[in-house]
C-alpha atoms as a PDB file:
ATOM      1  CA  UNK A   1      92.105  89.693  89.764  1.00  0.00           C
ATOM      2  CA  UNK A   2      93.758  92.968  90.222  1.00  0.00           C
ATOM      3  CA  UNK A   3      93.480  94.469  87.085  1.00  0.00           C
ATOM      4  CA  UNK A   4      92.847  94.027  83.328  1.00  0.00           C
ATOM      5  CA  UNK A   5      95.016  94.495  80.457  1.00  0.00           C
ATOM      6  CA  UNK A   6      93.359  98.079  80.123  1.00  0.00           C
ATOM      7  CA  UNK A   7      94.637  99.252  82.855  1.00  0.00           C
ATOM      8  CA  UNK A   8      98.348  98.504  81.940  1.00  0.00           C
ATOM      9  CA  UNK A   9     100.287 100.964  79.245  1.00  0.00           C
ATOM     10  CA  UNK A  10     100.559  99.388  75.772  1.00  0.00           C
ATOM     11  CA  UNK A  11      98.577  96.775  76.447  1.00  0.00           C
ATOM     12  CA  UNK A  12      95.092  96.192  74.743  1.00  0.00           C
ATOM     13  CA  UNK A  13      95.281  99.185  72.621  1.00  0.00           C
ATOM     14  CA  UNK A  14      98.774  98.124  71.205  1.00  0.00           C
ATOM     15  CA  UNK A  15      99.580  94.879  71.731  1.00  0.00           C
ATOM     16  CA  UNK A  16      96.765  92.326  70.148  1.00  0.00           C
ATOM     17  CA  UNK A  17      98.986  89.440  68.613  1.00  0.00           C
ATOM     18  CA  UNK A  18     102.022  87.312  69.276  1.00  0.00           C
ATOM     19  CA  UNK A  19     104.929  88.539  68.263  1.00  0.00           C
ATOM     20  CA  UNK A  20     106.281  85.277  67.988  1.00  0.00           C
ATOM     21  CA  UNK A  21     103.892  83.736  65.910  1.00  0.00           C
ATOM     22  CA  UNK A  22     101.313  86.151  64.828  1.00  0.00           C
ATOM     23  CA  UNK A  23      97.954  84.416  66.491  1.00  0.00           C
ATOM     24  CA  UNK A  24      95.786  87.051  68.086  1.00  0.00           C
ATOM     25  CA  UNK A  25      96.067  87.394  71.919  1.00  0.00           C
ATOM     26  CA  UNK A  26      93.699  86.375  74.541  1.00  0.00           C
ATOM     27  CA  UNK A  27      93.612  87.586  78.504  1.00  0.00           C
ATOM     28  CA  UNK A  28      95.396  85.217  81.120  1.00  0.00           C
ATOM     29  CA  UNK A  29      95.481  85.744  84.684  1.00  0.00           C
ATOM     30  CA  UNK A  30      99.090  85.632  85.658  1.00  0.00           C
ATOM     31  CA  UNK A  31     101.320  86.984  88.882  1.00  0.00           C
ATOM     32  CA  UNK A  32      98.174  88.358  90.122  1.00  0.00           C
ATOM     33  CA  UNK A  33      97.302  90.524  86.498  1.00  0.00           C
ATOM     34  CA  UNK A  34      95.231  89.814  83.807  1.00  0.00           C
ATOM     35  CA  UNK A  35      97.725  89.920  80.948  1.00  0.00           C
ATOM     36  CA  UNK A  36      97.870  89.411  77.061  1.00  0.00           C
ATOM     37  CA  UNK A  37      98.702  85.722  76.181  1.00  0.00           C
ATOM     38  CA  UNK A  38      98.990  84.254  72.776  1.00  0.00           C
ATOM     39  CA  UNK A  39      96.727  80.669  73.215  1.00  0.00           C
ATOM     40  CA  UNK A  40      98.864  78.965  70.305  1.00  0.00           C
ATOM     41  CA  UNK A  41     102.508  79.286  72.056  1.00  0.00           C
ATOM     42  CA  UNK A  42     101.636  80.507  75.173  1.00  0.00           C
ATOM     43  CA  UNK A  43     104.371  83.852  74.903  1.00  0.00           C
ATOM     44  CA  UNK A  44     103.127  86.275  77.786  1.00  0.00           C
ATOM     45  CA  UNK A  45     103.255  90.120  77.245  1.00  0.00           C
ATOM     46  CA  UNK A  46     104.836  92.233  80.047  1.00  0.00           C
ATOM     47  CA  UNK A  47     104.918  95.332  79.394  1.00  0.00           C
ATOM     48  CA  UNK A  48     108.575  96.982  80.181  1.00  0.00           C
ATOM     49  CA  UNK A  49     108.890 100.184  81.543  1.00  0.00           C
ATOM     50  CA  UNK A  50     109.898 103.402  80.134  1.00  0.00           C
ATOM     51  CA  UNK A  51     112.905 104.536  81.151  1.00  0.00           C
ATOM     52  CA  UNK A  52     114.499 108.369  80.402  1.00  0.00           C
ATOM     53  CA  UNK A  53     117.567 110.257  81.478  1.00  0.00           C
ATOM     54  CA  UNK A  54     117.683 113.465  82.426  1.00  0.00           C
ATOM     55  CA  UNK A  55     120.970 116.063  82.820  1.00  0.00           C
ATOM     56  CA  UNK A  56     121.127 118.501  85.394  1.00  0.00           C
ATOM     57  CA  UNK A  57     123.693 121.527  84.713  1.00  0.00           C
ATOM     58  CA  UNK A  58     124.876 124.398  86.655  1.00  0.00           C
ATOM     59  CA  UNK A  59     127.215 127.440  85.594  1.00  0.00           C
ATOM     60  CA  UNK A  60     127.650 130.145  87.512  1.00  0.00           C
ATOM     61  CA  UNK A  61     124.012 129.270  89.812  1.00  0.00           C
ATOM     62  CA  UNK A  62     122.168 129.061  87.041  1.00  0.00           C
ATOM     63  CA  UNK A  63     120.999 125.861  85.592  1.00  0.00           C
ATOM     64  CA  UNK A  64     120.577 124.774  81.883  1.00  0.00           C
ATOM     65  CA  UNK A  65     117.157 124.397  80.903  1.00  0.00           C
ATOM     66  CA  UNK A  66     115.476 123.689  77.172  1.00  0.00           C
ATOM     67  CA  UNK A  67     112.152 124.941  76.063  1.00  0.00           C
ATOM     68  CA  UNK A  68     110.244 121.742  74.254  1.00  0.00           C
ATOM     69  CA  UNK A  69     109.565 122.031  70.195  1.00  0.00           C
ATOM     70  CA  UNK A  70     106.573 119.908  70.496  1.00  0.00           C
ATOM     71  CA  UNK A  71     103.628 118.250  72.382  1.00  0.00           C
ATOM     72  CA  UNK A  72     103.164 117.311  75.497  1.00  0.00           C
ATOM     73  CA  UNK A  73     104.313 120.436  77.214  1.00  0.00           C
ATOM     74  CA  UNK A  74     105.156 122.286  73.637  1.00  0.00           C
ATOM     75  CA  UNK A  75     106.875 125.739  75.088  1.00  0.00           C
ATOM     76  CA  UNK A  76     107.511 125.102  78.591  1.00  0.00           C
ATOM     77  CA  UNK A  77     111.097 124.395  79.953  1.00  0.00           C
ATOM     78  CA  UNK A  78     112.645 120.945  81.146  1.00  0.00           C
ATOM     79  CA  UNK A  79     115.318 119.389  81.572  1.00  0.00           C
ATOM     80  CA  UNK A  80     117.555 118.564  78.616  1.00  0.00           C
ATOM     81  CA  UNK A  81     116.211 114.890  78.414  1.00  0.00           C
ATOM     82  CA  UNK A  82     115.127 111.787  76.731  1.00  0.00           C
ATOM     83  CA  UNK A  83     114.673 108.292  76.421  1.00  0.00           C
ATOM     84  CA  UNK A  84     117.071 105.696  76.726  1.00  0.00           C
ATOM     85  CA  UNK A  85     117.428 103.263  74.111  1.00  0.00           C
ATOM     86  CA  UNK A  86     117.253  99.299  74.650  1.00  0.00           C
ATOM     87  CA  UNK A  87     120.711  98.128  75.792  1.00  0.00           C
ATOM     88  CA  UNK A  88     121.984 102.317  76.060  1.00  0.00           C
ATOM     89  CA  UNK A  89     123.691 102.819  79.447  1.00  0.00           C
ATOM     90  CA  UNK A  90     121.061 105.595  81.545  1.00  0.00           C
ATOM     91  CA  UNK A  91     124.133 107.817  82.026  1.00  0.00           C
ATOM     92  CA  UNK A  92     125.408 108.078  78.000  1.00  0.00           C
ATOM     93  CA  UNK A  93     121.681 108.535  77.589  1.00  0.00           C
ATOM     94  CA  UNK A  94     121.577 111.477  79.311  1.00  0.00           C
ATOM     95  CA  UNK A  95     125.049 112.851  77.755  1.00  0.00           C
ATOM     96  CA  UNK A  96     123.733 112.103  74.476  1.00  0.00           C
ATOM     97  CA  UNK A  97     120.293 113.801  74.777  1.00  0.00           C
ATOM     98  CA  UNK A  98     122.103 117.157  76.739  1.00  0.00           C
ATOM     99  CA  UNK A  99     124.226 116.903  73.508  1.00  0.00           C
ATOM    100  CA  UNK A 100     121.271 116.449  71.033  1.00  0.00           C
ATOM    101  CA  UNK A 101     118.962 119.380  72.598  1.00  0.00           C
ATOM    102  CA  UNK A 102     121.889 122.199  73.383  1.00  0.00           C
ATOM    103  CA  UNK A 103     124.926 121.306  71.524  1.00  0.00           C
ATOM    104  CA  UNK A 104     127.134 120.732  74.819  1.00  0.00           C
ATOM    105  CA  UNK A 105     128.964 117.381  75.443  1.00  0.00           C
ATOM    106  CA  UNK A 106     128.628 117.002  79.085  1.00  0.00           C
ATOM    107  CA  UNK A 107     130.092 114.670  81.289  1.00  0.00           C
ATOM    108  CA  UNK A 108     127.808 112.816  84.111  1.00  0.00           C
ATOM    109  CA  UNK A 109     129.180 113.347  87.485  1.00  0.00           C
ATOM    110  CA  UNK A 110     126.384 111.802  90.149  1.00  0.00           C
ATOM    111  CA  UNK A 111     123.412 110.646  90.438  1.00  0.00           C
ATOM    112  CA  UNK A 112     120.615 113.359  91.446  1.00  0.00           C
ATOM    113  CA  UNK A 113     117.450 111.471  91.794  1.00  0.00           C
ATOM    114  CA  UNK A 114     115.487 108.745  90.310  1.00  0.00           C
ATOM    115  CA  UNK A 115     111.807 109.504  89.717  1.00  0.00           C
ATOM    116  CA  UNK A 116     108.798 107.302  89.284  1.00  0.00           C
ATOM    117  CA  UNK A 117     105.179 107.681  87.632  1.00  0.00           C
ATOM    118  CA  UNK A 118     104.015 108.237  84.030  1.00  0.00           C
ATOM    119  CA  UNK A 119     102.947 112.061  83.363  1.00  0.00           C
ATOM    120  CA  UNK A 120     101.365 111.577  79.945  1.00  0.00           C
ATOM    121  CA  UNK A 121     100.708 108.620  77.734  1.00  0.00           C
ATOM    122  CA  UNK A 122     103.526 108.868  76.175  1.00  0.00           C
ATOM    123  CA  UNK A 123     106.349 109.922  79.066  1.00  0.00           C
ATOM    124  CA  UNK A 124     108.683 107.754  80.838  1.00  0.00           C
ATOM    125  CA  UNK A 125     107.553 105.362  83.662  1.00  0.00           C
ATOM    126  CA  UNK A 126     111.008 106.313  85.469  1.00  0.00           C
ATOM    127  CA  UNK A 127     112.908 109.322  84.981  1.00  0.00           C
ATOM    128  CA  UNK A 128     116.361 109.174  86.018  1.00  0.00           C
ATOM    129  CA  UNK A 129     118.260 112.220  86.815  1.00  0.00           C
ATOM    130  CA  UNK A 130     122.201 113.003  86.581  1.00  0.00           C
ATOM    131  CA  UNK A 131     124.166 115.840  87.738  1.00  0.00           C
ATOM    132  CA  UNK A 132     127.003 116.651  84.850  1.00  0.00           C
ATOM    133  CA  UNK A 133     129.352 118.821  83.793  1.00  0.00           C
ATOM    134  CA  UNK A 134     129.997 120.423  80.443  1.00  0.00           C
ATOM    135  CA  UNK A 135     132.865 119.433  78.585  1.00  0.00           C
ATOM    136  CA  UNK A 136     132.669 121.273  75.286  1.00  0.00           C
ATOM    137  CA  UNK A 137     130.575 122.808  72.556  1.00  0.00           C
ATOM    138  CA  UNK A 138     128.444 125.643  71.943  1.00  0.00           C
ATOM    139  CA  UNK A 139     125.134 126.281  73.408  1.00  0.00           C
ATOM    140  CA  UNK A 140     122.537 125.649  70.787  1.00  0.00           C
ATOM    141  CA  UNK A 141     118.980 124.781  70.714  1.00  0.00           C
ATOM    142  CA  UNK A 142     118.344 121.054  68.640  1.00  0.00           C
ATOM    143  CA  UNK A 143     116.540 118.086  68.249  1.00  0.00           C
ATOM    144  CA  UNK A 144     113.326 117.981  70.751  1.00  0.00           C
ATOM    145  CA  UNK A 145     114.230 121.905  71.701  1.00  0.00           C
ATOM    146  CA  UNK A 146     113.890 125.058  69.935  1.00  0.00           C
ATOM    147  CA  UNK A 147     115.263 127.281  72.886  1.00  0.00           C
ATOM    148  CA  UNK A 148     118.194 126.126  75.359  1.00  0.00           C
ATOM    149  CA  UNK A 149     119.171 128.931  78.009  1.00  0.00           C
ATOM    150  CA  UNK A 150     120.842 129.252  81.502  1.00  0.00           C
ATOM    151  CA  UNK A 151     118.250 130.429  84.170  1.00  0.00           C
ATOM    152  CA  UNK A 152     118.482 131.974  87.738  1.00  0.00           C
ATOM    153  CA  UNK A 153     117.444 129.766  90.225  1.00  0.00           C
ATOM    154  CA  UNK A 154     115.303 132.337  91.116  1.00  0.00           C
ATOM    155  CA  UNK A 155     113.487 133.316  87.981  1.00  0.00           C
ATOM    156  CA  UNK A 156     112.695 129.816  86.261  1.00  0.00           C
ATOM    157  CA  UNK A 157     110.387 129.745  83.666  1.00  0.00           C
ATOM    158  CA  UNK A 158     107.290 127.711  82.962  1.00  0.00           C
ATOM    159  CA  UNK A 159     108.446 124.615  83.774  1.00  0.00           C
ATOM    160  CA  UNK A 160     107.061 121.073  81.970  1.00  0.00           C
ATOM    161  CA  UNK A 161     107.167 118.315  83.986  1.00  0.00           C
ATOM    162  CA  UNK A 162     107.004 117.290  87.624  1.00  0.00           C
ATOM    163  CA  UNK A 163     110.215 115.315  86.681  1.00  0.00           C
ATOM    164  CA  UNK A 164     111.571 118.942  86.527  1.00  0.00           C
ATOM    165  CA  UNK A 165     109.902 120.154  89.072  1.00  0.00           C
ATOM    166  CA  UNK A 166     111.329 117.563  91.797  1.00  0.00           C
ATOM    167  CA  UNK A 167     114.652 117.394  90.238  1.00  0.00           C
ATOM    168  CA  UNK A 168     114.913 121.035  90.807  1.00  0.00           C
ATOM    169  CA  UNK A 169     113.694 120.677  94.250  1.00  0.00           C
ATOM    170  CA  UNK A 170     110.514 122.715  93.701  1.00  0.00           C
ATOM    171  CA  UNK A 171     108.002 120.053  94.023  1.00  0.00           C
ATOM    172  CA  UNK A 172     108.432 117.318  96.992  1.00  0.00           C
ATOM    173  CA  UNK A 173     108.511 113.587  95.373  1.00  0.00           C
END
């Protein structure tokens, strides 16, 4: 075996019984992993990714950053950014959350980058990472962001996540 259910995400420590029918799960080896199987009607728990969007805006060579309200990273400056929501195109998950954390509707025009591995417990197995441009609106700090500002490439602040980081070709992926 490969691994155990421990060493998967939101496995043993959140998912112990069926969600089909309630009975408590047991271990199964299966596709080369040991995962969570309910023994009374055999459902198999696969844990899905997490998947977030990200929006990368320039004006005037600076680029929009927002400074995070809470934990992990509480102060430090990312990308406006967030999850996307079962069914939720990527892209109108990333004009949504640039919306939701500075009060600008933006418009995605490319793709920047695509970005794998899980930072904290709670972060996003994939970060995915759109160029837009803003449409509208008034810059204003909201939702997961109590500061939204417009920084010189040369002077960034402290920046959050490695997400960030390679997005804004600091760090190599």
């Amino acid at each position: 075996m490969s691994s155990s259910p421990s060493d998967h995400p939101h496995t043993e420590e959140t998912v112990r019984f069926c969600i089909r029918c309630g009975t408590k799960l047991g271990a199964q080896e299966i596709s080369g992993d040991l995962r969570p199987v309910c023994p009374h009607c055999d459902w198999v728990y696969y844990a899905d990714p997490k998947v977030a969007a990200a929006g990368l805006i320039e004006q005037d060579g600076k680029v929009l950053l927002v400074r995070r309200v809470g934990d992990p990273q509480r102060g430090l400056w990312t990308l406006p950014a967030g999850f996307v929501n079962a069914g939720e195109d990527p892209a109108r998950a990333a004009e949504r959350e640039c919306l939701e954390e500075t009060g600008l509707s933006v418009q995605v025009t490319g793709l920047v980058d695509v970005i794998a591995g899980r930072e904290h417990p709670r972060g996003a197995d994939i970060v995915i990472i759109y160029r837009m441009r803003i449409l509208g609106g008034t810059l204003s700090a909201g939702d997961d962001a109590d500061d939204a500002g417009f920084f010189e490439w040369s002077s960034l602040p402290p920046l959050a996540f490695r997400a960030t980081r390679i997005a804004l070709g600091i760090e190599p992926e």
